[in-house]
C-alpha atoms as a PDB file:
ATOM      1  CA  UNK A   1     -31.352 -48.234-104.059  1.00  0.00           C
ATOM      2  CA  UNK A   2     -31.504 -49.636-100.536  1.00  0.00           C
ATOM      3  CA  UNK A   3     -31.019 -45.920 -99.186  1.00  0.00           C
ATOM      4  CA  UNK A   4     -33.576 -44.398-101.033  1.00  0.00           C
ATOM      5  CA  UNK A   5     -36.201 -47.216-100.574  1.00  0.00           C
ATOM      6  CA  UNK A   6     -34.886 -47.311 -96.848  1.00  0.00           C
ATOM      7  CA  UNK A   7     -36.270 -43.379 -96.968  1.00  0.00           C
ATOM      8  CA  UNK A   8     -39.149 -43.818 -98.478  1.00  0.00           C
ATOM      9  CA  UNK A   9     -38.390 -42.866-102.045  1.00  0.00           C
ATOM     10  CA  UNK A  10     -35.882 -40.589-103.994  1.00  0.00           C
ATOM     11  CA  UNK A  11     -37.889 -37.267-103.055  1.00  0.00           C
ATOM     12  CA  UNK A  12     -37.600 -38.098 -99.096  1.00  0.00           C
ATOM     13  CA  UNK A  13     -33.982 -39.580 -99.631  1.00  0.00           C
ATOM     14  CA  UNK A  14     -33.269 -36.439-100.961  1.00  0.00           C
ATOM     15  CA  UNK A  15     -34.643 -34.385 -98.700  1.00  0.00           C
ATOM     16  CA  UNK A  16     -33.281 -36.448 -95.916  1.00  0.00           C
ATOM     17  CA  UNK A  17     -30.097 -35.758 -96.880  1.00  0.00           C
ATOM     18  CA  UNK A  18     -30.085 -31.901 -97.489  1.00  0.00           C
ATOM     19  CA  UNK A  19     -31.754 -31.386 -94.094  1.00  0.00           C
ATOM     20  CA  UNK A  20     -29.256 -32.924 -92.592  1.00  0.00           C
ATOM     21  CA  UNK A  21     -26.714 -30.847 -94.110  1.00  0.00           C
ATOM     22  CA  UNK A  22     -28.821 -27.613 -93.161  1.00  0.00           C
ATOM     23  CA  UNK A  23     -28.658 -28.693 -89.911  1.00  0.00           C
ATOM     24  CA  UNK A  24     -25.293 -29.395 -89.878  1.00  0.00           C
ATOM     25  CA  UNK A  25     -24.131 -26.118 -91.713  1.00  0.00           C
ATOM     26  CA  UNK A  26     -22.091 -24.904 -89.322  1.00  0.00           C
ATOM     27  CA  UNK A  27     -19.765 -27.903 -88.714  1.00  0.00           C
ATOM     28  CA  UNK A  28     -19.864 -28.618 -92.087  1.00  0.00           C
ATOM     29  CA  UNK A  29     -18.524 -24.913 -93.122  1.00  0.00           C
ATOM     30  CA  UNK A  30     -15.357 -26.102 -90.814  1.00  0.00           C
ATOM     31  CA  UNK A  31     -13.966 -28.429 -93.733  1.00  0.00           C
ATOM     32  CA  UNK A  32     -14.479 -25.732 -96.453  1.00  0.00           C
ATOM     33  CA  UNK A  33     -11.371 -24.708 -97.463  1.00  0.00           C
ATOM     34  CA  UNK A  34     -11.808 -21.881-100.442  1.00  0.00           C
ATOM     35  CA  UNK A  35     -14.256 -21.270-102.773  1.00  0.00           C
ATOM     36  CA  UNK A  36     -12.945 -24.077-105.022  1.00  0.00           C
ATOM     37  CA  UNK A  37     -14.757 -26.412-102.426  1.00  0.00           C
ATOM     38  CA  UNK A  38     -18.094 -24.511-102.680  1.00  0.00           C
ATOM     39  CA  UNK A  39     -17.782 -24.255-106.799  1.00  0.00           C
ATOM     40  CA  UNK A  40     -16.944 -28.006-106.755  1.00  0.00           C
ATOM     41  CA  UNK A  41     -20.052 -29.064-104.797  1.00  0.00           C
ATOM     42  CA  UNK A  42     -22.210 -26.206-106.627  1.00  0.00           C
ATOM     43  CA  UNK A  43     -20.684 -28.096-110.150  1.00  0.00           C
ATOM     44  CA  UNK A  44     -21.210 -31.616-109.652  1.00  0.00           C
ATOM     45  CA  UNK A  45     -24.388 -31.912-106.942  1.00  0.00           C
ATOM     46  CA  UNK A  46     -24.479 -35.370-105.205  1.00  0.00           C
ATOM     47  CA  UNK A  47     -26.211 -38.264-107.069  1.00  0.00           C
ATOM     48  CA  UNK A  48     -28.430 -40.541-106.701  1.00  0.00           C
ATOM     49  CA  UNK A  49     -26.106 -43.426-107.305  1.00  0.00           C
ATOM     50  CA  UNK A  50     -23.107 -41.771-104.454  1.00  0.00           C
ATOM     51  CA  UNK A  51     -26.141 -41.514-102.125  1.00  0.00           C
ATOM     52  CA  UNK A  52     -26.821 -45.360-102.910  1.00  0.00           C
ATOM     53  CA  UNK A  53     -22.973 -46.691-103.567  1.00  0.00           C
ATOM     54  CA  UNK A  54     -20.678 -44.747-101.320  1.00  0.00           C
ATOM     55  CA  UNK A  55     -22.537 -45.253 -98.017  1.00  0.00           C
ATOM     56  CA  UNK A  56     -22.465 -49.297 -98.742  1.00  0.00           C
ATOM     57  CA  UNK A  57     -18.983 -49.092 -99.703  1.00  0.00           C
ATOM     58  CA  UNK A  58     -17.778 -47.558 -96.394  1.00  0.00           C
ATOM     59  CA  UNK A  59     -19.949 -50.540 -94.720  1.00  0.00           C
ATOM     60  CA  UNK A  60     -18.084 -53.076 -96.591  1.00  0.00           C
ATOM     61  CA  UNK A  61     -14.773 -51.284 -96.095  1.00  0.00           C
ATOM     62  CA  UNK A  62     -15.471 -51.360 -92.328  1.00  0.00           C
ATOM     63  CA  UNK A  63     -16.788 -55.063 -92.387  1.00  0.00           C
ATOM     64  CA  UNK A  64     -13.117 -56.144 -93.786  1.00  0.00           C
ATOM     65  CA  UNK A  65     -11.177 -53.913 -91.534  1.00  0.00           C
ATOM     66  CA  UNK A  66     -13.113 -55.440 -88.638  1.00  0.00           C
ATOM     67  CA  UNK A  67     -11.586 -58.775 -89.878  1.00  0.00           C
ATOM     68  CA  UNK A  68      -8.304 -57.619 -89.507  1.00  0.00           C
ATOM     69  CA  UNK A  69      -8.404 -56.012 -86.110  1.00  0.00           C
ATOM     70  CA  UNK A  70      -5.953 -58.406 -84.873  1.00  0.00           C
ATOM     71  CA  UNK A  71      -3.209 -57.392 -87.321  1.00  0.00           C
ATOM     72  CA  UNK A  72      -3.371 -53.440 -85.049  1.00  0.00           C
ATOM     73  CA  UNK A  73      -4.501 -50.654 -86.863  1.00  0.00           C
ATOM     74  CA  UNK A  74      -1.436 -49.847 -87.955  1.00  0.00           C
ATOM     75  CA  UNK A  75      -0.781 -52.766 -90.384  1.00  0.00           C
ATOM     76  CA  UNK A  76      -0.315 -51.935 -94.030  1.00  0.00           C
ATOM     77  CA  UNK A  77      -3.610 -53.925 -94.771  1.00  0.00           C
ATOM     78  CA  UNK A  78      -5.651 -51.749 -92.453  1.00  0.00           C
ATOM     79  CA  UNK A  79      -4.091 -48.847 -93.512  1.00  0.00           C
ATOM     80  CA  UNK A  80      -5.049 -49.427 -97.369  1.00  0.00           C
ATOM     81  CA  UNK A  81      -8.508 -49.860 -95.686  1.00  0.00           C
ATOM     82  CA  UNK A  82      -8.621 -46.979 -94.128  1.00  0.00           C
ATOM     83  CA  UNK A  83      -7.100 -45.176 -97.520  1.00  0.00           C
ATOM     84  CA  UNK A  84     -10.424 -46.491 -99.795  1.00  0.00           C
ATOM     85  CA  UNK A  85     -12.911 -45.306 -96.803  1.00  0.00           C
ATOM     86  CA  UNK A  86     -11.479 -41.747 -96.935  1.00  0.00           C
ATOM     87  CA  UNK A  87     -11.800 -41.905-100.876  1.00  0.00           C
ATOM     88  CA  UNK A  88     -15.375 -42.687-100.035  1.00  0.00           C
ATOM     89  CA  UNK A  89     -15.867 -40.025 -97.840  1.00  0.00           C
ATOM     90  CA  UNK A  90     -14.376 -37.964-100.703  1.00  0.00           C
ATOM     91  CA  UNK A  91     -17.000 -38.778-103.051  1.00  0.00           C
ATOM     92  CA  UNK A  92     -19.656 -38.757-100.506  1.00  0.00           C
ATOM     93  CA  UNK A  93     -19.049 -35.231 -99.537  1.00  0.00           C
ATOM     94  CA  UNK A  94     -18.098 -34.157-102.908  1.00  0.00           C
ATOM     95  CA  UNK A  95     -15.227 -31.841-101.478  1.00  0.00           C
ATOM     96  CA  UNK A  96     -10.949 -32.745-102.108  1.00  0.00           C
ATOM     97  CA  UNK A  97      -9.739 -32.051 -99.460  1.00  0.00           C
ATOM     98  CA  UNK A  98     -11.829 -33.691 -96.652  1.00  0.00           C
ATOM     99  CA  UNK A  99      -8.608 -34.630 -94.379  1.00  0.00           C
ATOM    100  CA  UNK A 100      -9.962 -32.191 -91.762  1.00  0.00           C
ATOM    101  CA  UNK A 101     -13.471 -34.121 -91.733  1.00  0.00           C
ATOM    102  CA  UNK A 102     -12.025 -37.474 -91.745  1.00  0.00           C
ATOM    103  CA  UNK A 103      -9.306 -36.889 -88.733  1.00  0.00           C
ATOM    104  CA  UNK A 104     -12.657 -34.982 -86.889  1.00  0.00           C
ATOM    105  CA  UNK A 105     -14.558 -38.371 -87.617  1.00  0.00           C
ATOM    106  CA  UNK A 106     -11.503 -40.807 -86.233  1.00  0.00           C
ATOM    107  CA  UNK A 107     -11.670 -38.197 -82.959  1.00  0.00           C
ATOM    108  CA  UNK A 108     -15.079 -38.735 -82.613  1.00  0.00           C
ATOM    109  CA  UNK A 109     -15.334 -42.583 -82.406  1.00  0.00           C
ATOM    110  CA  UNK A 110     -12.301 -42.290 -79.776  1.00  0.00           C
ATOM    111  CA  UNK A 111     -13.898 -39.159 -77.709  1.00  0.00           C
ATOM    112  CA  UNK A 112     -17.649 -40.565 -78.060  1.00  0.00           C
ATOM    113  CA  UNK A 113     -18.604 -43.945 -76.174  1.00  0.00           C
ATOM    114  CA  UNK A 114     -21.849 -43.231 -77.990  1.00  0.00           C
ATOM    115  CA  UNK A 115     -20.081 -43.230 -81.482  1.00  0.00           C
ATOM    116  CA  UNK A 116     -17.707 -46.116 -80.851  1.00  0.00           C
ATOM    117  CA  UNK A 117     -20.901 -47.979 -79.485  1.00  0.00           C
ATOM    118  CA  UNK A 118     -22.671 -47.904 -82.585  1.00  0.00           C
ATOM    119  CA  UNK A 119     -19.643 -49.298 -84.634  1.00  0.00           C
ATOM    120  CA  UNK A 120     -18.877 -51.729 -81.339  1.00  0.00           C
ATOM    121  CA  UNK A 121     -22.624 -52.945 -82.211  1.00  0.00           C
ATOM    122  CA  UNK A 122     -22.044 -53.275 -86.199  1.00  0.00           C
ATOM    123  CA  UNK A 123     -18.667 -54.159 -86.667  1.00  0.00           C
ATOM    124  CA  UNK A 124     -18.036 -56.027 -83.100  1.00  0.00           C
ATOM    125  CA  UNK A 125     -16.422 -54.893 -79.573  1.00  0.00           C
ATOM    126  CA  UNK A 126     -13.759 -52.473 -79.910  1.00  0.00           C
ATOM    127  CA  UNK A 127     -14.204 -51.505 -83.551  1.00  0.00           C
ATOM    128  CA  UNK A 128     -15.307 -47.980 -82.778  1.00  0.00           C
ATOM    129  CA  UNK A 129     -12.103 -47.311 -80.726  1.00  0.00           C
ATOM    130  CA  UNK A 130      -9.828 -49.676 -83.308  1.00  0.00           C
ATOM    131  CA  UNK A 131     -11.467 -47.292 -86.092  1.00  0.00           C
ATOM    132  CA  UNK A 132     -10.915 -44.026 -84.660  1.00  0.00           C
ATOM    133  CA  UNK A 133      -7.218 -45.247 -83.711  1.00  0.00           C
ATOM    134  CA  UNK A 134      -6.657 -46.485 -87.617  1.00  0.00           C
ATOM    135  CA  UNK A 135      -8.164 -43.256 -89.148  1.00  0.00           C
ATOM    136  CA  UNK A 136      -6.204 -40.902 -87.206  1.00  0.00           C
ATOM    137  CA  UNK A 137      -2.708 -42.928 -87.986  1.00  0.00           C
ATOM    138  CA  UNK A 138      -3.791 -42.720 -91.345  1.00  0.00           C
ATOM    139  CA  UNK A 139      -3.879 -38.719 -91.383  1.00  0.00           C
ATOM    140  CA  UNK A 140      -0.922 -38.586 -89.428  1.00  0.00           C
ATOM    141  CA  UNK A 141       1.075 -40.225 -91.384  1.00  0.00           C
ATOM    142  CA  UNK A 142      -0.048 -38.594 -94.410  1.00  0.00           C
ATOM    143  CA  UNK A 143       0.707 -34.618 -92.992  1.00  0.00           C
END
């Protein structure tokens, strides 16, 4: 509920987060991989409880891997981590296979100071970098 009252009500929340998605049609089309993806997201439309849960599950996946930066982001603990944020991300975006959008996401908080600020700032210095690192092990080892 947090999101929604964050956005000033379910309507807004909503609306929020389609714009968003209009505006980010194009790199979103990217991680569609058949028409299965399209008739899966066309079936089963987001909720209001993913837009509420999923978002604040990622968070508190991300707060515990930050405790275990020490460990490297290779460590079997990180990497079950990393494992529950991508099933997140799977229910967030409603699609099965969103490999492609996850490895694009570990890129981008390696390749953007910008992006690996804004975990640096959350999660503490050198999360954004530690993140991107751990994510992208992750799909590797999983191809």
């Amino acid at each position: 509920m947090k999101y929604i009252e964050n956005m000033g009500g379910e309507e807004q929340a909503r609306n929020s987060f389609e714009k968003t998605f209009i505006d980010n049609q194009a790199a979103l089309d990217k991680y569609i991989v058949d028409d299965n993806d399209i008739k899966n997201m066309q079936d089963n439309p987001i909720s209001e409880d993913v837009l509420n849960k999923s978002p604040e599950k990622i968070k508190l996946l991300s707060r515990q891997m930050a405790e275990l930066t020490d460990k490297g982001y290779d460590a079997d603990s990180v990497q079950y981590l990393v494992a529950k944020i991508e099933d997140e991300h799977k229910i967030l975006f409603n699609m099965v296979n969103v490999r492609a959008l996850f490895m694009d996401l570990g890129k981008l908080y390696l390749e953007s100071k910008e992006a690996s600020a804004s975990y640096d700032s959350i999660y503490g210095m050198g999360f954004g970098k530690f993140y991107g690192n751990a994510v992208l092990y992750y799909c590797d080892s999983k191809t």
